[in-house]
PDB file of N, CA and C in Angstrom:
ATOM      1  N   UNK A   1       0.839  -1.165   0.000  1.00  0.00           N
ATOM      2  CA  UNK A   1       0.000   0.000   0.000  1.00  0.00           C
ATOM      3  C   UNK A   1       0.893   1.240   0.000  1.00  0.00           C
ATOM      4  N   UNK A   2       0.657   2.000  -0.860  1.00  0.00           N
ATOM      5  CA  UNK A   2       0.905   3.215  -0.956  1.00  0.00           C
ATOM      6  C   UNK A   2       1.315   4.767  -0.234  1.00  0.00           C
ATOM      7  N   UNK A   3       1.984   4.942   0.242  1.00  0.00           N
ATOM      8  CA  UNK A   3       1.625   5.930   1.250  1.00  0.00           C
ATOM      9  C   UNK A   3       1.366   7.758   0.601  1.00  0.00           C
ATOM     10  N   UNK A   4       0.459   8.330   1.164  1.00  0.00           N
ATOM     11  CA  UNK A   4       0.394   9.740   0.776  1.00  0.00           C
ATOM     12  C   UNK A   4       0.732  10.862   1.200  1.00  0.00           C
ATOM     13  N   UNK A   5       1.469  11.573   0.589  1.00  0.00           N
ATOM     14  CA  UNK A   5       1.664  12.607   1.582  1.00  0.00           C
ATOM     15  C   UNK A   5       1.126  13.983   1.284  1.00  0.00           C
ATOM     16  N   UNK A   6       0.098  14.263   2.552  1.00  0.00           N
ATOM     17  CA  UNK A   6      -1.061  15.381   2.528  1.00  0.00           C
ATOM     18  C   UNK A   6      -0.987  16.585   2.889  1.00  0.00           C
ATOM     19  N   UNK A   7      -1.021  17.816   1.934  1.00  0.00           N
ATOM     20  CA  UNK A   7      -0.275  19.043   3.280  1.00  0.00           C
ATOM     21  C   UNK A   7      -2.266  19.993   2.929  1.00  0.00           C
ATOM     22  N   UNK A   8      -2.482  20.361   3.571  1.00  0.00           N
ATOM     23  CA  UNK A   8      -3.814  20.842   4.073  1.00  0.00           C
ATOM     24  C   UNK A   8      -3.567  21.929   4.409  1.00  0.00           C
ATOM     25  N   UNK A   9      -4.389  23.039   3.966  1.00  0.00           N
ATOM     26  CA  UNK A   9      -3.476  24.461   4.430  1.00  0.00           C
ATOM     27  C   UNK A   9      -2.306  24.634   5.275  1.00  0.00           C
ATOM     28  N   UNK A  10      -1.596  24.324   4.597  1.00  0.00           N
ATOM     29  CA  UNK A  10      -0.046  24.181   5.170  1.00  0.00           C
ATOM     30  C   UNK A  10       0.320  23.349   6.099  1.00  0.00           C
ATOM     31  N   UNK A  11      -0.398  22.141   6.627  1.00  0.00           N
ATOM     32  CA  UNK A  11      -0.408  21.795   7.480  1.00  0.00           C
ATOM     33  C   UNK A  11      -0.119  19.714   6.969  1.00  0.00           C
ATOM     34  N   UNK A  12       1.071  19.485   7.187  1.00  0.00           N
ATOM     35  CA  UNK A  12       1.379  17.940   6.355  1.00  0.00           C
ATOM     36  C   UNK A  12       1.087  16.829   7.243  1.00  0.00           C
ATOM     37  N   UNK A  13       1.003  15.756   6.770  1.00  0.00           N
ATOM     38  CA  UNK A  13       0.534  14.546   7.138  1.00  0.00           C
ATOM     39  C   UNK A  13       0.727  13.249   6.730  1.00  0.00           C
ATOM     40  N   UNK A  14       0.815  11.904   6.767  1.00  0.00           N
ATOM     41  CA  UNK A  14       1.237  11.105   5.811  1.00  0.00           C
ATOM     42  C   UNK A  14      -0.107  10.499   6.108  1.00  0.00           C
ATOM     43  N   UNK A  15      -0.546   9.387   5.289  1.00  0.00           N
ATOM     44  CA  UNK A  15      -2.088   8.626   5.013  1.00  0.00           C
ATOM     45  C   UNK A  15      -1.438   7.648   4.142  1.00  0.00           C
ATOM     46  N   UNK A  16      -2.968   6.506   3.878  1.00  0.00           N
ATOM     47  CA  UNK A  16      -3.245   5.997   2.826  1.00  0.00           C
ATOM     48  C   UNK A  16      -4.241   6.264   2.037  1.00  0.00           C
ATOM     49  N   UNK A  17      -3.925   5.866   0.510  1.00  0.00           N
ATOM     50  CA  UNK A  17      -5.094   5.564  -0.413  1.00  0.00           C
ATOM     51  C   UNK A  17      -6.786   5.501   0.609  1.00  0.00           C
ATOM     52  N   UNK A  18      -6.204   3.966   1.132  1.00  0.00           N
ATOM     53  CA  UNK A  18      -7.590   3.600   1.371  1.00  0.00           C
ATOM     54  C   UNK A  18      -8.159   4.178   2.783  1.00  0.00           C
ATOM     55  N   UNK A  19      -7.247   4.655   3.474  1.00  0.00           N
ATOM     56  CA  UNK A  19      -7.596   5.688   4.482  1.00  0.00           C
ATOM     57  C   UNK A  19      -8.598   6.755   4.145  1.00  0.00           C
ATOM     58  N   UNK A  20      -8.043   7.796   3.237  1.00  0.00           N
ATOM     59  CA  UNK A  20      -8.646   8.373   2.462  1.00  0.00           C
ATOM     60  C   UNK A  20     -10.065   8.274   1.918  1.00  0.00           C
ATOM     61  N   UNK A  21     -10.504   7.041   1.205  1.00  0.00           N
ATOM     62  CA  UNK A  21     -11.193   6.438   0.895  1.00  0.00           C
ATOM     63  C   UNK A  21     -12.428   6.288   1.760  1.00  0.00           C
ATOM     64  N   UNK A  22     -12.188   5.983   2.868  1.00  0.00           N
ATOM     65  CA  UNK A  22     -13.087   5.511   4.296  1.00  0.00           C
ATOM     66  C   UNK A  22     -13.055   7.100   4.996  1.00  0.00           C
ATOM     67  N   UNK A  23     -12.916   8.078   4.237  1.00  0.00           N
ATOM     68  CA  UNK A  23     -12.937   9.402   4.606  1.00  0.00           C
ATOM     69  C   UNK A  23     -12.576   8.935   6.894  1.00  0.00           C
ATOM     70  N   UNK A  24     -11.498   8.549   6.940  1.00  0.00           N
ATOM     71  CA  UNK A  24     -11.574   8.555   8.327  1.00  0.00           C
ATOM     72  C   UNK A  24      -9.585   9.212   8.625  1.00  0.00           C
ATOM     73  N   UNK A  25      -9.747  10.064   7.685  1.00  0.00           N
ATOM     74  CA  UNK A  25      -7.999  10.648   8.287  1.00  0.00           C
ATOM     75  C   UNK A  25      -7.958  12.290   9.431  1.00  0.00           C
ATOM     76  N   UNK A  26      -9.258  12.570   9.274  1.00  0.00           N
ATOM     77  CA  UNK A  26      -9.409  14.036  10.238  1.00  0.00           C
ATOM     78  C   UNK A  26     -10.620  13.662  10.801  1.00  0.00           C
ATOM     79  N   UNK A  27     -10.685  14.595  11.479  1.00  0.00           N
ATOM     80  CA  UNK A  27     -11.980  14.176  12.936  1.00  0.00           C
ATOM     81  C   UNK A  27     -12.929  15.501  12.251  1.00  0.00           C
ATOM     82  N   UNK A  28     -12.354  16.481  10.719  1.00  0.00           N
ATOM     83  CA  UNK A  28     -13.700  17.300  10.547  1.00  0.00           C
ATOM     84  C   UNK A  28     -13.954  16.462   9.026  1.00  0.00           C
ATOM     85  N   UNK A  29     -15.103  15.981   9.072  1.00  0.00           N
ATOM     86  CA  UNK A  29     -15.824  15.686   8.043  1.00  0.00           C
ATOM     87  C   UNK A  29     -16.043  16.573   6.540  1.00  0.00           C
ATOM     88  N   UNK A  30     -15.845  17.816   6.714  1.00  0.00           N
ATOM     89  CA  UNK A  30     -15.565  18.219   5.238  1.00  0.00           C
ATOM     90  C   UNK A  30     -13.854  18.654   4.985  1.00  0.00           C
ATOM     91  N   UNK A  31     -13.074  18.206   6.049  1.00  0.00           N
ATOM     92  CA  UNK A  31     -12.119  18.040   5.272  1.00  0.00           C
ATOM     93  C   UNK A  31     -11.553  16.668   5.017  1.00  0.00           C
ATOM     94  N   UNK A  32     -12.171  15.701   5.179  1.00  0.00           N
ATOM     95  CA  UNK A  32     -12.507  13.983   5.226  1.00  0.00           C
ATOM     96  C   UNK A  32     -12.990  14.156   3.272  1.00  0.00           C
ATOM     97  N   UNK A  33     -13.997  14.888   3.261  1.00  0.00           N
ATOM     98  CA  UNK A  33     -14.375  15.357   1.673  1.00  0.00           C
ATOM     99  C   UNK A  33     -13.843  15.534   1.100  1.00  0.00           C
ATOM    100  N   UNK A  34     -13.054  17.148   0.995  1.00  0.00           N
ATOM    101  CA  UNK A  34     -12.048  17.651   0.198  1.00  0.00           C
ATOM    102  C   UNK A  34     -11.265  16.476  -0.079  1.00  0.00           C
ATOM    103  N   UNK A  35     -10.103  15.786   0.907  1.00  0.00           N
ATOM    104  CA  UNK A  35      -9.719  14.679   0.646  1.00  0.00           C
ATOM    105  C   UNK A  35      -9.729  13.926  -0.665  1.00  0.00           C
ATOM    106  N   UNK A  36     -11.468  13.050  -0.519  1.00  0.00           N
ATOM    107  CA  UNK A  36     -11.280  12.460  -1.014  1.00  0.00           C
ATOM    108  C   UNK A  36     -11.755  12.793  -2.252  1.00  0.00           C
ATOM    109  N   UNK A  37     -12.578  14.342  -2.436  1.00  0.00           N
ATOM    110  CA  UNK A  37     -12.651  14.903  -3.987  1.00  0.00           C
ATOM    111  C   UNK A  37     -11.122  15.149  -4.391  1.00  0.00           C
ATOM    112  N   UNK A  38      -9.955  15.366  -3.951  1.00  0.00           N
ATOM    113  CA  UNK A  38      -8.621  15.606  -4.583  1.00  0.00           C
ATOM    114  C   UNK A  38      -8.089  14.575  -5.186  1.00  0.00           C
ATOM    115  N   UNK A  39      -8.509  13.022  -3.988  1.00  0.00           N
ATOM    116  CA  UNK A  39      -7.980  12.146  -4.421  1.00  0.00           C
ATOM    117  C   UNK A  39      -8.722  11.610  -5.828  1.00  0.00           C
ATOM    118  N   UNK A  40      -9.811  10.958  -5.847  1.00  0.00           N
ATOM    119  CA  UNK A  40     -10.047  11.087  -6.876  1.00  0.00           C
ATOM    120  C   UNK A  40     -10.013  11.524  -8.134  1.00  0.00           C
ATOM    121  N   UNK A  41      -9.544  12.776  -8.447  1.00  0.00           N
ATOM    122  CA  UNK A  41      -9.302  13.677  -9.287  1.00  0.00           C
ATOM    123  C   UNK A  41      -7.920  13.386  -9.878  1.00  0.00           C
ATOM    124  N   UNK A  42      -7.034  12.979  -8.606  1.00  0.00           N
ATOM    125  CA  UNK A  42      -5.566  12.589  -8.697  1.00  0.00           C
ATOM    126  C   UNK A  42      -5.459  11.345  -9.636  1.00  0.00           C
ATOM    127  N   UNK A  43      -6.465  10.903  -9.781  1.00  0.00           N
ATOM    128  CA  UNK A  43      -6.344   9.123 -10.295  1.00  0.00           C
ATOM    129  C   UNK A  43      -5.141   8.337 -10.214  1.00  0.00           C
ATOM    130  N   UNK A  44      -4.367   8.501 -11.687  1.00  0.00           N
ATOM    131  CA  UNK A  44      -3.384   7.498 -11.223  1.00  0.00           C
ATOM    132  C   UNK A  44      -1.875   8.098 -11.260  1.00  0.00           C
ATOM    133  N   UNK A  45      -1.863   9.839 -10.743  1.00  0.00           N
ATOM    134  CA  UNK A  45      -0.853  10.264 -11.591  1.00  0.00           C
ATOM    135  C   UNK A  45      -0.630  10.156  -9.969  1.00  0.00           C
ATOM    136  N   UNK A  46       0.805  10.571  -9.857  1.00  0.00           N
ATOM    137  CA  UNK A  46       1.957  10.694  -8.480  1.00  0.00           C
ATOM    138  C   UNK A  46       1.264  11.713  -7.770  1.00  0.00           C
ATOM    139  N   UNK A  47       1.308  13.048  -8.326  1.00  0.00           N
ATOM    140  CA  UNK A  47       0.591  14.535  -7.269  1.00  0.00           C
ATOM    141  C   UNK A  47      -0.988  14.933  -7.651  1.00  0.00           C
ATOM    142  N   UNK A  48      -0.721  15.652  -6.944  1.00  0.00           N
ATOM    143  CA  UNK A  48      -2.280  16.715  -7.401  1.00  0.00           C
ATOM    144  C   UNK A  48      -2.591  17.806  -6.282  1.00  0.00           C
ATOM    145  N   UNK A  49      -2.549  18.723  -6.842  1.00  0.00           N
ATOM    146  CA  UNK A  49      -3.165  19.935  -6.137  1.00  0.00           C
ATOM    147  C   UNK A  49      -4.008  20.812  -6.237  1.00  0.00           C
ATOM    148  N   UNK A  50      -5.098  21.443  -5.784  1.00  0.00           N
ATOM    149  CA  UNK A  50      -6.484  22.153  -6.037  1.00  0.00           C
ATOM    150  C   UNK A  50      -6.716  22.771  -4.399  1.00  0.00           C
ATOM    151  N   UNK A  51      -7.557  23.270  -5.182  1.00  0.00           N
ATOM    152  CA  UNK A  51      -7.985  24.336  -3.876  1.00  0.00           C
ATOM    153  C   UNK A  51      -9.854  23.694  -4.075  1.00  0.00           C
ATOM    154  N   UNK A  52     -10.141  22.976  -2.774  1.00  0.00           N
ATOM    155  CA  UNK A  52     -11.596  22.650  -2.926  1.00  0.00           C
ATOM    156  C   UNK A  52     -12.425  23.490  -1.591  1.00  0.00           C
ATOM    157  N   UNK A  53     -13.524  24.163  -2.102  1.00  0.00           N
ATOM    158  CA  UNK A  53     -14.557  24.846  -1.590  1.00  0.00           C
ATOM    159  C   UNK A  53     -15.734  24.275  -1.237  1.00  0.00           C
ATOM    160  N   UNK A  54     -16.049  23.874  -0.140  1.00  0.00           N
ATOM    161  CA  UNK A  54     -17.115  23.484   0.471  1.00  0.00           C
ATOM    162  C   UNK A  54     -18.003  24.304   1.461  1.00  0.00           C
ATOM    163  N   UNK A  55     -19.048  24.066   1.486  1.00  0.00           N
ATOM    164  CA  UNK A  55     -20.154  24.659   2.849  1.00  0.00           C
ATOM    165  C   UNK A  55     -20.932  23.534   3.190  1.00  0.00           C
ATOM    166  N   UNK A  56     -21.130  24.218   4.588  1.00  0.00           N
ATOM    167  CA  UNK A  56     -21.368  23.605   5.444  1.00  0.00           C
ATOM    168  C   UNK A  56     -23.035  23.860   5.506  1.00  0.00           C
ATOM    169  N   UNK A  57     -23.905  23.125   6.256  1.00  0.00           N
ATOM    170  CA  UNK A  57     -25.432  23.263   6.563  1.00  0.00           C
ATOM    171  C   UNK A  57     -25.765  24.568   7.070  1.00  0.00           C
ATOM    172  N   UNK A  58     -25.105  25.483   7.775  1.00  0.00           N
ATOM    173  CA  UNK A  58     -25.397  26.782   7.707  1.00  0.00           C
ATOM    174  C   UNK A  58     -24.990  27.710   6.378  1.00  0.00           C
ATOM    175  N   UNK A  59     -24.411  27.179   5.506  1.00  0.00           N
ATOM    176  CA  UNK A  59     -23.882  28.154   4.088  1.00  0.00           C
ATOM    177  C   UNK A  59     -22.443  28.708   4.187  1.00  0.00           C
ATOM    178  N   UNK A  60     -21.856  28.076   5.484  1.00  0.00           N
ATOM    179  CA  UNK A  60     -20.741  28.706   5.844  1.00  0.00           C
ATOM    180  C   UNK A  60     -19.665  28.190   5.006  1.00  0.00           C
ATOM    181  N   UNK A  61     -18.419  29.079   4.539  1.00  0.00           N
ATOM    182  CA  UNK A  61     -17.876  28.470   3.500  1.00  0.00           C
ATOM    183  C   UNK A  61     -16.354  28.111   3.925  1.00  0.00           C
ATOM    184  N   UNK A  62     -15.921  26.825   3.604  1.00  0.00           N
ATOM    185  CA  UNK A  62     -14.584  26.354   4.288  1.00  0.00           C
ATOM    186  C   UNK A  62     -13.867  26.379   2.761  1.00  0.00           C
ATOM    187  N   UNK A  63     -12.513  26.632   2.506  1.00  0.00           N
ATOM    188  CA  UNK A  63     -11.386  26.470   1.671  1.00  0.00           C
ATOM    189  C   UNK A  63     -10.588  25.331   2.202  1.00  0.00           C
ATOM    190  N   UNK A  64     -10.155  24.474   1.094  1.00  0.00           N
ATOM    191  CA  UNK A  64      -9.381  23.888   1.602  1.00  0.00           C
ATOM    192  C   UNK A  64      -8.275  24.116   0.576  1.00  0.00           C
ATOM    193  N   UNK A  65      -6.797  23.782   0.902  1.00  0.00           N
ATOM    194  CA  UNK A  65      -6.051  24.054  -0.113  1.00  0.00           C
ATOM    195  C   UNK A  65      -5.135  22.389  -0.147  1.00  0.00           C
ATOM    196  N   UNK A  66      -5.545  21.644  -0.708  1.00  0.00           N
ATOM    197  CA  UNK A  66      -5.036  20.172  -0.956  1.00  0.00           C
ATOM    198  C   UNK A  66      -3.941  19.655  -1.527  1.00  0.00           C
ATOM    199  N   UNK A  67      -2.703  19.400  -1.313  1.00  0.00           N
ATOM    200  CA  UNK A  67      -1.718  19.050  -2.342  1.00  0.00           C
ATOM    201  C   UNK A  67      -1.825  17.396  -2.143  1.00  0.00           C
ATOM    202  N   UNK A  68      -1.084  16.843  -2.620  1.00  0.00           N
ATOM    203  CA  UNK A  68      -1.699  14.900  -2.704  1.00  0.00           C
ATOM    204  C   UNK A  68      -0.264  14.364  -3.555  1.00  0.00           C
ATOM    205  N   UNK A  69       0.467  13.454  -3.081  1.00  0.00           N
ATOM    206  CA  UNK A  69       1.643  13.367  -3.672  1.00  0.00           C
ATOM    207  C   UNK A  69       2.114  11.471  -3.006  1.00  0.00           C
ATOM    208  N   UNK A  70       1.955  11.370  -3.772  1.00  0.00           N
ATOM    209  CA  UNK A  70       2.857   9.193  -3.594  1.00  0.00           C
ATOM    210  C   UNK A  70       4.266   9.599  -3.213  1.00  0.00           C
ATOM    211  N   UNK A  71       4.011   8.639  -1.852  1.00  0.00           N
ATOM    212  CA  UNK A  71       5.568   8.698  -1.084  1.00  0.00           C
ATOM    213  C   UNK A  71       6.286   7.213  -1.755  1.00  0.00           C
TER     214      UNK A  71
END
């Protein structure tokens, strides 16, 4: 298995694929999302980086800034 390495508004991490996947690598649920909309997107290339925009049930709006890279 693969390992990933995740930096989240500036903030790095290592994971897996299937971690990812089971959205269970952060304890906030839309950045469990972002996640795994980057990963996906990443398919089968080595990196990927995007900036993903989500809201929340009040309309409130979170940025995330995602880089995604195979260790």
């Amino acid at each position: 298995m693969a390992k990933i390495r995740v930096i989240v508004n500036g903030v790095h991490f290592y994971t897996s694929k299937s971690a990812i996947k089971k959205q269970c690598t952060s304890d906030h649920g839309l950045q469990n999302t972002a996640l795994f909309y980057a990963l996906d997107r990443m398919g089968k290339d080595h990196g990927f980086a995007t900036t993903v925009v989500l809201y929340d049930g009040k309309m409130k709006r979170y940025s995330y800034d995602v880089q995604l890279s195979v260790v």
